[in-house]
N, C-alpha and C. Protein backbone atom coordinates (compact mmCIF):
# COMPACT_ATOMS: atom_id res chain seq x y z
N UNK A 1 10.40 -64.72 -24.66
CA UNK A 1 9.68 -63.54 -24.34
C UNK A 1 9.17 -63.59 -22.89
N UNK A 2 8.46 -64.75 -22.24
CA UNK A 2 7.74 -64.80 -21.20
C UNK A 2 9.00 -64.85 -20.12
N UNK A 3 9.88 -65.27 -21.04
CA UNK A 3 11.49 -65.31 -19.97
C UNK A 3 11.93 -64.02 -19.63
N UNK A 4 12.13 -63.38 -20.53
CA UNK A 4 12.60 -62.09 -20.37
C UNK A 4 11.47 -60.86 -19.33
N UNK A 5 9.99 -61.46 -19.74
CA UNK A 5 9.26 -60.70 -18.45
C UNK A 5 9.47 -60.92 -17.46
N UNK A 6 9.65 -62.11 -17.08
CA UNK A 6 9.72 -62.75 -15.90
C UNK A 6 11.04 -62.31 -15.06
N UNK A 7 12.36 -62.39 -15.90
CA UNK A 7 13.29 -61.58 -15.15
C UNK A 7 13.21 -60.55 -14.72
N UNK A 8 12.55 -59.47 -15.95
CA UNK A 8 12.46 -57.79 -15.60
C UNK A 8 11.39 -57.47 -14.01
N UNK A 9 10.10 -58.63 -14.02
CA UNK A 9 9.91 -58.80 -13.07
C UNK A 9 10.44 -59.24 -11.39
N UNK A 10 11.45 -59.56 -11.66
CA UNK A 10 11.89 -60.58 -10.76
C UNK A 10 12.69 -59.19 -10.09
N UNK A 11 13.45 -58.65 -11.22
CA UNK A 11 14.39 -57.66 -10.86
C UNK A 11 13.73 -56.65 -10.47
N UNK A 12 12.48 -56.49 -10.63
CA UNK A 12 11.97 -55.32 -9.83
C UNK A 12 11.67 -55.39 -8.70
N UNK A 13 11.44 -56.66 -8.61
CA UNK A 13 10.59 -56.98 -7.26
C UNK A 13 12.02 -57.04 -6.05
N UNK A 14 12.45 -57.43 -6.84
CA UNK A 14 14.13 -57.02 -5.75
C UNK A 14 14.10 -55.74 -5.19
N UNK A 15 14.30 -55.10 -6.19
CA UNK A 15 14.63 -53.76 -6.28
C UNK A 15 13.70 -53.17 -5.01
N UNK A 16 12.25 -53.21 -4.74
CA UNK A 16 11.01 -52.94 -4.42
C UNK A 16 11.17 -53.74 -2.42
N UNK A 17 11.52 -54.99 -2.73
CA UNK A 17 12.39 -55.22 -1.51
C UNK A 17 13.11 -54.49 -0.78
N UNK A 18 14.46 -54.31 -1.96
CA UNK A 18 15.48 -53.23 -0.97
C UNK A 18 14.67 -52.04 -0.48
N UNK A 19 14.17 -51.60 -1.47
CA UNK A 19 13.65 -50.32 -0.93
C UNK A 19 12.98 -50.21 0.42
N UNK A 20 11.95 -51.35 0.53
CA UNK A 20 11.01 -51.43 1.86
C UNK A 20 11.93 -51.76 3.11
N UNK A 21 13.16 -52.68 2.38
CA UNK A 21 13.82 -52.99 4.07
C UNK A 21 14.80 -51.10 4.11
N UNK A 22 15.41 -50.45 3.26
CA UNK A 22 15.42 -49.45 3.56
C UNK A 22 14.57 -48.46 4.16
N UNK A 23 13.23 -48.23 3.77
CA UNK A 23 12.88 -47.66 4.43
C UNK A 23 12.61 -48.17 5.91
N UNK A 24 12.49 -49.32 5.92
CA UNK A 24 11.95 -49.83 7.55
C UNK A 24 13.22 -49.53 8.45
N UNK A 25 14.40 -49.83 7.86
CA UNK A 25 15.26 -48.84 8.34
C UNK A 25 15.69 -47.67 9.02
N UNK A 26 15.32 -46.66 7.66
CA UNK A 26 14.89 -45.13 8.34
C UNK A 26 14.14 -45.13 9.58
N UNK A 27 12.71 -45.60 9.39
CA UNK A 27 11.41 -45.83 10.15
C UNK A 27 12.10 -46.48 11.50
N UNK A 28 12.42 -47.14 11.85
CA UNK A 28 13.43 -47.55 12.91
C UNK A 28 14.65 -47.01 13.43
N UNK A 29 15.22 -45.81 12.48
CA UNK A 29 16.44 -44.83 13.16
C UNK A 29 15.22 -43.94 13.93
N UNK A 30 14.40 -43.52 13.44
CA UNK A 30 13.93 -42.21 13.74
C UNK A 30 13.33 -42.72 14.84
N UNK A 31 12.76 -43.65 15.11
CA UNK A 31 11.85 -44.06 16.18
C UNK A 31 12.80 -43.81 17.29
N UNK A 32 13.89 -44.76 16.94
CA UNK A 32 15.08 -44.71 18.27
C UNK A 32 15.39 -43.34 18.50
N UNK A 33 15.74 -42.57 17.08
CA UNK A 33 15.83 -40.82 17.77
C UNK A 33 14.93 -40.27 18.69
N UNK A 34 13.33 -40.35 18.35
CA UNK A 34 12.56 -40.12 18.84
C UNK A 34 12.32 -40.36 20.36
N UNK A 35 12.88 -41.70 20.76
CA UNK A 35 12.84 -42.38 22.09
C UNK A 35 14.23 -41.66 22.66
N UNK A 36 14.91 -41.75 22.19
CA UNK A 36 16.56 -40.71 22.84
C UNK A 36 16.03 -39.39 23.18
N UNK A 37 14.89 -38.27 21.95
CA UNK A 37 14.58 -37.30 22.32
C UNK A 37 13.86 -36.96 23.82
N UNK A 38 13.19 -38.52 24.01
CA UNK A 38 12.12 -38.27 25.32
C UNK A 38 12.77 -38.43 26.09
N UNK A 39 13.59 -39.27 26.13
CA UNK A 39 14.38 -39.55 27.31
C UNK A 39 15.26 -38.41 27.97
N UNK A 40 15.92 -37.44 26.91
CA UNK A 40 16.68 -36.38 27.41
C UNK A 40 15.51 -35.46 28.16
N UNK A 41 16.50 -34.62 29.60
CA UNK A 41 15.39 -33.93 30.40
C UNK A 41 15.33 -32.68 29.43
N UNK A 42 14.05 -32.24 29.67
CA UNK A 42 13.52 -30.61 29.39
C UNK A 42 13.30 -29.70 30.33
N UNK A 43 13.67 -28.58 29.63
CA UNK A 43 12.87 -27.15 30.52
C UNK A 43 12.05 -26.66 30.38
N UNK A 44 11.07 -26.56 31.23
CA UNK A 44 9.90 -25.77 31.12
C UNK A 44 10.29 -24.56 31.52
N UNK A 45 9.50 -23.56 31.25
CA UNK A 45 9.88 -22.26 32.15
C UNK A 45 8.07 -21.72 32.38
N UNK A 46 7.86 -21.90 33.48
CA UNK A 46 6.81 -21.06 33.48
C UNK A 46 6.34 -19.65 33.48
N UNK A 47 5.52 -19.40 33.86
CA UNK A 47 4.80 -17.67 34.05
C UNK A 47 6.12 -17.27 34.81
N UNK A 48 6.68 -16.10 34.00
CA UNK A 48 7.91 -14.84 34.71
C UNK A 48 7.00 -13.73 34.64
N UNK A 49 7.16 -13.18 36.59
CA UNK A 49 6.41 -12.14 36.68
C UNK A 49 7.29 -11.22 36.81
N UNK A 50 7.47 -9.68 36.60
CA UNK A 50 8.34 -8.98 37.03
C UNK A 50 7.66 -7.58 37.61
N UNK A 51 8.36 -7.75 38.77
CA UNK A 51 7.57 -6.67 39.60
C UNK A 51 8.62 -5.22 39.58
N UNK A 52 8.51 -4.33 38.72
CA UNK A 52 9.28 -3.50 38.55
C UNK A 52 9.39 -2.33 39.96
N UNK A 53 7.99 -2.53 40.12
CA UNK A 53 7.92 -1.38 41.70
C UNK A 53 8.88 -1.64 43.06
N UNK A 54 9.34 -3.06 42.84
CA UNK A 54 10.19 -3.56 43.87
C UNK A 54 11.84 -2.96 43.74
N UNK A 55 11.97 -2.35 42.23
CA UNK A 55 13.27 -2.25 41.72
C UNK A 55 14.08 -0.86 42.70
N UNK A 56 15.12 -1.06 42.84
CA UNK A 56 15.56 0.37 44.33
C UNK A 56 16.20 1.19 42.69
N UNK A 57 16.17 2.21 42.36
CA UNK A 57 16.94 2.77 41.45
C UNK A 57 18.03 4.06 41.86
N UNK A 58 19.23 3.46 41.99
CA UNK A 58 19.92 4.69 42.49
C UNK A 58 20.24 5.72 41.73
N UNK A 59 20.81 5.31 40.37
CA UNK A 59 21.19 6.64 39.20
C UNK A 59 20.31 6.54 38.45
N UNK A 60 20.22 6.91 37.48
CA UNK A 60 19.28 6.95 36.80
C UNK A 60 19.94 8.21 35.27
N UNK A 61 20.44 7.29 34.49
CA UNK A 61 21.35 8.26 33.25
C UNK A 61 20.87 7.58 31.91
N UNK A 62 20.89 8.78 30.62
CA UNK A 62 20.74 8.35 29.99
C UNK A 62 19.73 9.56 28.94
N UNK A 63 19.80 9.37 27.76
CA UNK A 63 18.60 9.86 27.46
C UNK A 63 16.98 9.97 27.21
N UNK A 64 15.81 10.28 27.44
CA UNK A 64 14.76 9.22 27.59
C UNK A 64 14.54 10.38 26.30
N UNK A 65 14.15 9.31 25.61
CA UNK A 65 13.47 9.69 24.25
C UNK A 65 11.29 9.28 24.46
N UNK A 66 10.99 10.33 24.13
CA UNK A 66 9.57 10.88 24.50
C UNK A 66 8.90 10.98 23.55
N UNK A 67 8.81 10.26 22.25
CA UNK A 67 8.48 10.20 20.89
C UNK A 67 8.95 11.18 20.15
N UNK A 68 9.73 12.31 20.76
CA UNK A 68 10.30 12.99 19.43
C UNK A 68 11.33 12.34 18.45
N UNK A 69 10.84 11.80 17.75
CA UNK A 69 12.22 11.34 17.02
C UNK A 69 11.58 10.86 15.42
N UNK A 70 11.97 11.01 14.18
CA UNK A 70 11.93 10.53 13.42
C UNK A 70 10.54 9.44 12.67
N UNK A 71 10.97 8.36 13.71
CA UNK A 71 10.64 7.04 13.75
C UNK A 71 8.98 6.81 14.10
N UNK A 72 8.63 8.37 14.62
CA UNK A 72 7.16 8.44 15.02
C UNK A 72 6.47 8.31 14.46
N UNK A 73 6.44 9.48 13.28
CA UNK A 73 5.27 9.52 12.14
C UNK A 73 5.18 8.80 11.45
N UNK A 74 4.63 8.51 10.13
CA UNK A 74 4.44 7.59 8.77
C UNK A 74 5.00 6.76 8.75
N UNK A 75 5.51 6.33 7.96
CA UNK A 75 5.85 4.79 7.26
C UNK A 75 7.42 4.98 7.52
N UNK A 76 7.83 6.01 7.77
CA UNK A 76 9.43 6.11 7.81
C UNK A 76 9.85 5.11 9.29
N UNK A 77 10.99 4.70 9.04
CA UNK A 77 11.52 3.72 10.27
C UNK A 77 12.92 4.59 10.27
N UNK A 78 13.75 4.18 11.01
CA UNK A 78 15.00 4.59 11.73
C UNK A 78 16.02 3.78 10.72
N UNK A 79 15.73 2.95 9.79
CA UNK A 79 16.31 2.77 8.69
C UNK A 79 16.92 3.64 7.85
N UNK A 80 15.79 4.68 7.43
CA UNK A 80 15.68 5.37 6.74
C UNK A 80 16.67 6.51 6.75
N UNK A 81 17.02 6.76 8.07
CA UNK A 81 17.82 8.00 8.55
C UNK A 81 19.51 7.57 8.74
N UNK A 82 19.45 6.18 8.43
CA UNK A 82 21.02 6.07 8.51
C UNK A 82 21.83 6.96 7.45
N UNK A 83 23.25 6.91 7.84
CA UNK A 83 24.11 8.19 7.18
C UNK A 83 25.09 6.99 6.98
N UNK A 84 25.75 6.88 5.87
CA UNK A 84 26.80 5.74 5.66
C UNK A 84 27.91 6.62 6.26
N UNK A 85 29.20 6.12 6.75
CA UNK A 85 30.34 6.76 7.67
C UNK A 85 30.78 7.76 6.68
N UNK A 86 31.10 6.89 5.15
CA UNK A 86 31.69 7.94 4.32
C UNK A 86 31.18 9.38 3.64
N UNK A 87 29.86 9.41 4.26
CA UNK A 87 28.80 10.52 3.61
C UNK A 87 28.73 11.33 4.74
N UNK A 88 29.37 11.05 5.88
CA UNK A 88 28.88 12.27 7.03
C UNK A 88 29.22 13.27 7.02
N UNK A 89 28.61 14.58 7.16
CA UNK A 89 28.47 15.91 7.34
C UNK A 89 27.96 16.53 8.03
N UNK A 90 28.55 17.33 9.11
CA UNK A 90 28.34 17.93 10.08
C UNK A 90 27.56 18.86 9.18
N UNK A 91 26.24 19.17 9.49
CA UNK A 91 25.43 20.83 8.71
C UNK A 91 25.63 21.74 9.64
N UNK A 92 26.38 22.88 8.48
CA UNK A 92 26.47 24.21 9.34
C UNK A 92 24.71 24.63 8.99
N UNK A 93 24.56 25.64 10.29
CA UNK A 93 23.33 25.97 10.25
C UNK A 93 22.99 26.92 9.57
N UNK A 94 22.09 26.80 9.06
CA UNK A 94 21.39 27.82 7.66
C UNK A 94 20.60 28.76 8.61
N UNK A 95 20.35 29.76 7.90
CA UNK A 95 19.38 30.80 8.53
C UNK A 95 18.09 30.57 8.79
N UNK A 96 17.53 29.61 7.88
CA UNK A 96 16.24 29.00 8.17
C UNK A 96 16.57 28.32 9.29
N UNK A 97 17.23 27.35 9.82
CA UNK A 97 17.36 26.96 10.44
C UNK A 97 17.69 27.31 11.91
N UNK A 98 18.62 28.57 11.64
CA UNK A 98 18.48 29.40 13.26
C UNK A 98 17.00 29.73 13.16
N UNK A 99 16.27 30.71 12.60
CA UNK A 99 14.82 31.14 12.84
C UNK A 99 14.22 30.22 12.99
N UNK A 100 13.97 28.85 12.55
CA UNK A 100 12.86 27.88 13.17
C UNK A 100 13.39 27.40 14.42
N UNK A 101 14.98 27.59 14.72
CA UNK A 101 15.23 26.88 15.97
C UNK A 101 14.90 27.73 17.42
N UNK A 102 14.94 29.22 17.11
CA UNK A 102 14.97 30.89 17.90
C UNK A 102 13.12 30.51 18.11
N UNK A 103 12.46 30.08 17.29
CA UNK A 103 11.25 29.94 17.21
C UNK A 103 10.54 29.05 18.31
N UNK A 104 11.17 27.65 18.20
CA UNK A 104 10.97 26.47 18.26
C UNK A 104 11.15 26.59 20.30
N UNK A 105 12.23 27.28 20.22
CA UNK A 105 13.05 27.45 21.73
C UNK A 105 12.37 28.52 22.48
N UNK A 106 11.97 29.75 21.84
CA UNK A 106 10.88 30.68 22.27
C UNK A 106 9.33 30.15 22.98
N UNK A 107 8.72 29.26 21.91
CA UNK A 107 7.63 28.31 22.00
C UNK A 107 7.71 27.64 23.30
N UNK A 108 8.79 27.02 23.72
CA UNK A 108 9.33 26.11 24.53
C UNK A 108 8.76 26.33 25.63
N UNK A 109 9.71 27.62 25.94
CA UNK A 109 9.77 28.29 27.25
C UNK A 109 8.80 29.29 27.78
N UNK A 110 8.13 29.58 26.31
CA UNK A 110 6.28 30.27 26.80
C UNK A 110 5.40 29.35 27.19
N UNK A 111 5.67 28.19 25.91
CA UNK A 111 4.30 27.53 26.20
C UNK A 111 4.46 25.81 27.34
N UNK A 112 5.65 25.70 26.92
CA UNK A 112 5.71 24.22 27.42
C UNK A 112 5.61 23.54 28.46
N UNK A 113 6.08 24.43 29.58
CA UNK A 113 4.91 24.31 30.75
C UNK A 113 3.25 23.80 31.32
N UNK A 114 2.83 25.11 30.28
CA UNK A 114 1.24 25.34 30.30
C UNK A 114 0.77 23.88 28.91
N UNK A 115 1.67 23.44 27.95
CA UNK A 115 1.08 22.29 27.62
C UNK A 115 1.56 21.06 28.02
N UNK A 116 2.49 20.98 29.22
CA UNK A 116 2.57 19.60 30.04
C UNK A 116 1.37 19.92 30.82
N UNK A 117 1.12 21.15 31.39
CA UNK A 117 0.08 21.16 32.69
C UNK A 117 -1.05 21.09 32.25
N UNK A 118 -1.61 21.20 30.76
CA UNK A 118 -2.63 20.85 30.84
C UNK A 118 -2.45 19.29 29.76
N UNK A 119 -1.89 19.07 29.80
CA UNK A 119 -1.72 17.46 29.34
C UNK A 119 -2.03 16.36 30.66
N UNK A 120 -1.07 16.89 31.41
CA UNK A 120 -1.59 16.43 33.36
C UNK A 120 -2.91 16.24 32.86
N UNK A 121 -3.45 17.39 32.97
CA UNK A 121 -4.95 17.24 33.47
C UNK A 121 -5.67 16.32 32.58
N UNK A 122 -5.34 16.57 31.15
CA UNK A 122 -6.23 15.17 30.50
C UNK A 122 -5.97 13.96 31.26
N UNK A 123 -4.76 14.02 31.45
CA UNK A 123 -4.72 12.06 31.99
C UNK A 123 -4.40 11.76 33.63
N UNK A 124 -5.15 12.88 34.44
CA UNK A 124 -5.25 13.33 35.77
C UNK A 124 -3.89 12.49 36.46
N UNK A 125 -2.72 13.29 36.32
CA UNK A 125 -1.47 13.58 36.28
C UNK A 125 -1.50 14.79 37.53
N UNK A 126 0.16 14.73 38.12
CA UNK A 126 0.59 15.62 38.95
C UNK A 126 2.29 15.36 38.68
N UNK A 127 2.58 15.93 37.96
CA UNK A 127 4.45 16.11 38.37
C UNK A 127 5.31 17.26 38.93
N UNK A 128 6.49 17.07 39.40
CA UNK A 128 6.35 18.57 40.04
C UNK A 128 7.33 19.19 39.13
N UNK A 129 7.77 20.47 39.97
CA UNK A 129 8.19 21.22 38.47
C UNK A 129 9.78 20.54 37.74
N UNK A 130 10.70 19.86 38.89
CA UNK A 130 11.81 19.31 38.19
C UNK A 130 11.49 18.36 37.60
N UNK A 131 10.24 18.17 37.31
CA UNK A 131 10.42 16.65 36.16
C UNK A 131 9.77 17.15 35.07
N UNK A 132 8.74 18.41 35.43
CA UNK A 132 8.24 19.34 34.11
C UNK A 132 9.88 19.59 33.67
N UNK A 133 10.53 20.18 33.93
CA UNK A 133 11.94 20.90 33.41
C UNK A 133 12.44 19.64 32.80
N UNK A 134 12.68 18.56 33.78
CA UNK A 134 13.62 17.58 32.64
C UNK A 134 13.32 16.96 31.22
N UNK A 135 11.56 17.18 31.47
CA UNK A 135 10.83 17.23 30.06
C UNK A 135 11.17 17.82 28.83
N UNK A 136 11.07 18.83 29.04
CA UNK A 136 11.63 20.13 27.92
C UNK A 136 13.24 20.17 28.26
N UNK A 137 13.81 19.98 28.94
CA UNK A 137 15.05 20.03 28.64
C UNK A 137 15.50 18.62 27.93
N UNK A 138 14.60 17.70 27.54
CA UNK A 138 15.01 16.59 26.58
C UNK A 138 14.43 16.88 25.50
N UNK A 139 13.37 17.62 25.31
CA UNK A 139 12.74 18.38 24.13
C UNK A 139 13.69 18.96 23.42
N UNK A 140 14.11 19.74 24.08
CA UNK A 140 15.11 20.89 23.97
C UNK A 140 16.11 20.21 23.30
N UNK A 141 16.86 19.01 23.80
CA UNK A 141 17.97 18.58 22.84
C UNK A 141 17.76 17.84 21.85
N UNK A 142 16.55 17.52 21.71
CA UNK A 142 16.28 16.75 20.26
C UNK A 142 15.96 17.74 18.88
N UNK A 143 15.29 18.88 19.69
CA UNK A 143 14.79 20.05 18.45
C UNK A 143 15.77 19.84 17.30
N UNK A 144 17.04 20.22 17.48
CA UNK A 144 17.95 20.39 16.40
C UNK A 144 17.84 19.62 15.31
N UNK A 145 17.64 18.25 16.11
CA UNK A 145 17.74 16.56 14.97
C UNK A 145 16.30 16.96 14.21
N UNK A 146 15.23 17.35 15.03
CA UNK A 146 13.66 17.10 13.78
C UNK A 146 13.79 18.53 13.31
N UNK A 147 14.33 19.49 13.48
CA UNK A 147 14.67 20.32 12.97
C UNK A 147 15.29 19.85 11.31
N UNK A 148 16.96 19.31 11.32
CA UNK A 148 17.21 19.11 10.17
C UNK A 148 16.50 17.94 9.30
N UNK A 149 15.58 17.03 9.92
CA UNK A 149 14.69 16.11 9.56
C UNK A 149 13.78 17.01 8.57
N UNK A 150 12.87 17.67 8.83
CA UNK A 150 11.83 18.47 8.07
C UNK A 150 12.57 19.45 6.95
N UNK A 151 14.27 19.81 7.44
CA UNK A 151 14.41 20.65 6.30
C UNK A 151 14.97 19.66 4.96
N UNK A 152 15.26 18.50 6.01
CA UNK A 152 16.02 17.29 4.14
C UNK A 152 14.36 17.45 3.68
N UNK A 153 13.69 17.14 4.41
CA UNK A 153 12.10 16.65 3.90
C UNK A 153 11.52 17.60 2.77
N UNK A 154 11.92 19.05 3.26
CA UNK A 154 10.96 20.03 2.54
C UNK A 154 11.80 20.98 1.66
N UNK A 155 13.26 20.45 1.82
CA UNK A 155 14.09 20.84 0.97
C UNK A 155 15.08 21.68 1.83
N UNK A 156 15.91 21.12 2.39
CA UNK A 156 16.80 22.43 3.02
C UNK A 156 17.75 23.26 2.45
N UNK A 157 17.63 23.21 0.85
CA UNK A 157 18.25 24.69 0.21
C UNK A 157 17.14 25.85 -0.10
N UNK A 158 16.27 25.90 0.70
CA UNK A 158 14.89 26.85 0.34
C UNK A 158 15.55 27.85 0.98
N UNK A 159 15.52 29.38 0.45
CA UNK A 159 15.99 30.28 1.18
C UNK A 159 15.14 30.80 1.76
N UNK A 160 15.36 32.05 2.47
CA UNK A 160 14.16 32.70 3.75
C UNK A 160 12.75 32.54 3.07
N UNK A 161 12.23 31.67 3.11
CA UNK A 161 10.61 31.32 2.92
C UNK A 161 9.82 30.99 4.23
N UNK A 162 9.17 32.35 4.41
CA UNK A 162 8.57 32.11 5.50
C UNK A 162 7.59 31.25 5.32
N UNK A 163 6.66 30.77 4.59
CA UNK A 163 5.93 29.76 4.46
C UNK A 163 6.12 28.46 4.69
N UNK A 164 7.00 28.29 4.53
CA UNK A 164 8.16 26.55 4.38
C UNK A 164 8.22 26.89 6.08
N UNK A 165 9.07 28.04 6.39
CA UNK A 165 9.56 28.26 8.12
C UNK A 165 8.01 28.01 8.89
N UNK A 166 7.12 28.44 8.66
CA UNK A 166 5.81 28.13 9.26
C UNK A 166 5.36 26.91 9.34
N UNK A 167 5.67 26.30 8.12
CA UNK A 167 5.12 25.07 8.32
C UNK A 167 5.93 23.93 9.03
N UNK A 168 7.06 24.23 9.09
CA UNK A 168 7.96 23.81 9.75
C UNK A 168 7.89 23.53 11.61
N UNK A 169 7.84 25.00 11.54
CA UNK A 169 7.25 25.42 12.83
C UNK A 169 5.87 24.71 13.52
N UNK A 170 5.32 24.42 12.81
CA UNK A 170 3.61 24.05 13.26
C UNK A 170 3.73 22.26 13.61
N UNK A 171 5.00 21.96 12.41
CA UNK A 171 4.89 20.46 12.48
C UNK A 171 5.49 20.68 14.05
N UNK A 172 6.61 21.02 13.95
CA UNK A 172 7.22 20.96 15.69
C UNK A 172 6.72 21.33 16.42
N UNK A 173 5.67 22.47 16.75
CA UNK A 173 4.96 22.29 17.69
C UNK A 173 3.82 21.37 18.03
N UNK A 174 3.81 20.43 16.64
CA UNK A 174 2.60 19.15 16.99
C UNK A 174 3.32 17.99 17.42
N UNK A 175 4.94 17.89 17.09
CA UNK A 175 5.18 16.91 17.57
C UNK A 175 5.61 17.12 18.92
N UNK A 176 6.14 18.30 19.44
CA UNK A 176 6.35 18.54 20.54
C UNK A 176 4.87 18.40 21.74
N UNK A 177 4.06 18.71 21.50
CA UNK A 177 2.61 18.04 21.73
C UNK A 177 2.06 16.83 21.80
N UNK A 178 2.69 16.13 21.00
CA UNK A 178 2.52 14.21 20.67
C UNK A 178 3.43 13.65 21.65
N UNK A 179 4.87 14.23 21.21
CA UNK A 179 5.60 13.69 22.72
C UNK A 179 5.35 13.57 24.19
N UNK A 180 4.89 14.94 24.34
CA UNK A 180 4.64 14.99 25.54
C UNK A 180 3.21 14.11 26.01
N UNK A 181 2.31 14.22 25.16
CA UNK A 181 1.34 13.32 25.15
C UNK A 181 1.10 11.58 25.55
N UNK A 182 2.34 11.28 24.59
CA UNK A 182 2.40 10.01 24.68
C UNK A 182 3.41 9.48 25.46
N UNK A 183 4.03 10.68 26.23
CA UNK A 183 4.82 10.12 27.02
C UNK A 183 4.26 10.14 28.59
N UNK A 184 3.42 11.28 28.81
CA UNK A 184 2.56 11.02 29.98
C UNK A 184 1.48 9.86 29.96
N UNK A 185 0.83 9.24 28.88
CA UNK A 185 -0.25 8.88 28.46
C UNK A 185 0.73 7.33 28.88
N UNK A 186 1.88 7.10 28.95
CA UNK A 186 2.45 5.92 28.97
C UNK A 186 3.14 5.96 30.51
N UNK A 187 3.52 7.14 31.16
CA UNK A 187 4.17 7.02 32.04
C UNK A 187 3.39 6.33 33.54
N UNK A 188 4.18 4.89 34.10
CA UNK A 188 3.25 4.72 34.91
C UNK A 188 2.49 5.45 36.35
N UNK A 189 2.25 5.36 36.91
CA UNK A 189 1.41 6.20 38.20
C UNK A 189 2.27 5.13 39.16
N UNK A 190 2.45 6.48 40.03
CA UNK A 190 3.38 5.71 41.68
C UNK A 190 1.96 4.73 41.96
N UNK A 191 2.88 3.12 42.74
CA UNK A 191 2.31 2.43 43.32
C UNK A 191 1.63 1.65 42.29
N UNK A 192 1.55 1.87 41.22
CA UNK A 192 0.57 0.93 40.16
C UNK A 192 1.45 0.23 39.17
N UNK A 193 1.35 -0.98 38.74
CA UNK A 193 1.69 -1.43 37.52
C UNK A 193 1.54 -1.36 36.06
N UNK A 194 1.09 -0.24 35.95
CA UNK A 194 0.21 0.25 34.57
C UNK A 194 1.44 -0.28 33.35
């Protein structure tokens, strides 16, 4: 009996051996990794300043999106609006849809002026009139897209409901208001880094 402990002991204690010279092992690869790691050179990169006012810009193309888009309001992301290839459909335009657009484009060209110019003035702004124009003429080409945005939203088989068309109407003229807002409210001032 005391024999048989004595082996089971014996054999453990082996066992308990290997293990420790294994691990001292490990414990000794890694160290050497560790010393290989220091030894290889590193990059630091410090403070990158970028001075954009220095930049010469000769063309200048493209579309500048001014918060009208989708992606502005609520919880919705640009996720949301994907179209799988096999589901695409060009929408012919519904009648609701000419009248909020006849609407939308009317609005434009009465008011959109007089609410960049007094948007200026909240955020003591001066632009002159071709960059007022290129404003609304990027307004202008997005209408269509938040146009069919609000009618998936509010149902775009509603027939002539002027109520639905109103409310329609009111959202676009608030976002057309937000855009312009937040796009002066962001745009920097000559000479400054804002």
């Amino acid at each position: 009996m005391w024999h048989d402990y004595f082996k089971q002991l014996e054999a453990y204690l082996k066992w308990q051996q290997q293990k420790m010279q294994s691990l001292e092992q490990a414990v000794n690869d890694l160290q050497q990794q560790y010393e290989q790691l220091k030894k290889k050179p590193h990059t630091t990169i410090e403070k990158i300043e970028y001075h954009f006012d220095q930049l010469k810009v000769e063309t200048l193309e493209g579309t500048l999106n001014i918060g009208l888009n989708p992606a502005t309001f609520g919880e919705d992301t640009i996720e949301n609006f994907a179209v799988p290839k096999s589901q695409t459909i060009i929408p012919q335009p519904t009648p609701i849809f000419r009248n909020i657009q006849t609407a939308v484009h009317s609005y434009l060209q009465e008011e959109g002026e007089n609410i960049i110019a007094r948007i200026e003035q909240t955020y003591g702004r001066s632009l002159d009139s071709a960059y007022r124009e290129f404003i609304l003429q990027d307004i202008v080409r997005q209408i269509d897209d938040r146009i069919h945005f609000y009618l998936r939203q509010y149902g775009e088989h509603e027939q002539e409901n002027d109520a639905l068309q109103q409310t329609i109407i009111s959202y676009l003229k608030r976002d057309i208001e937000h855009s312009i807002d937040t796009f002066l409210k962001h745009l920097p001032r000559e000479g400054t880094n804002e």
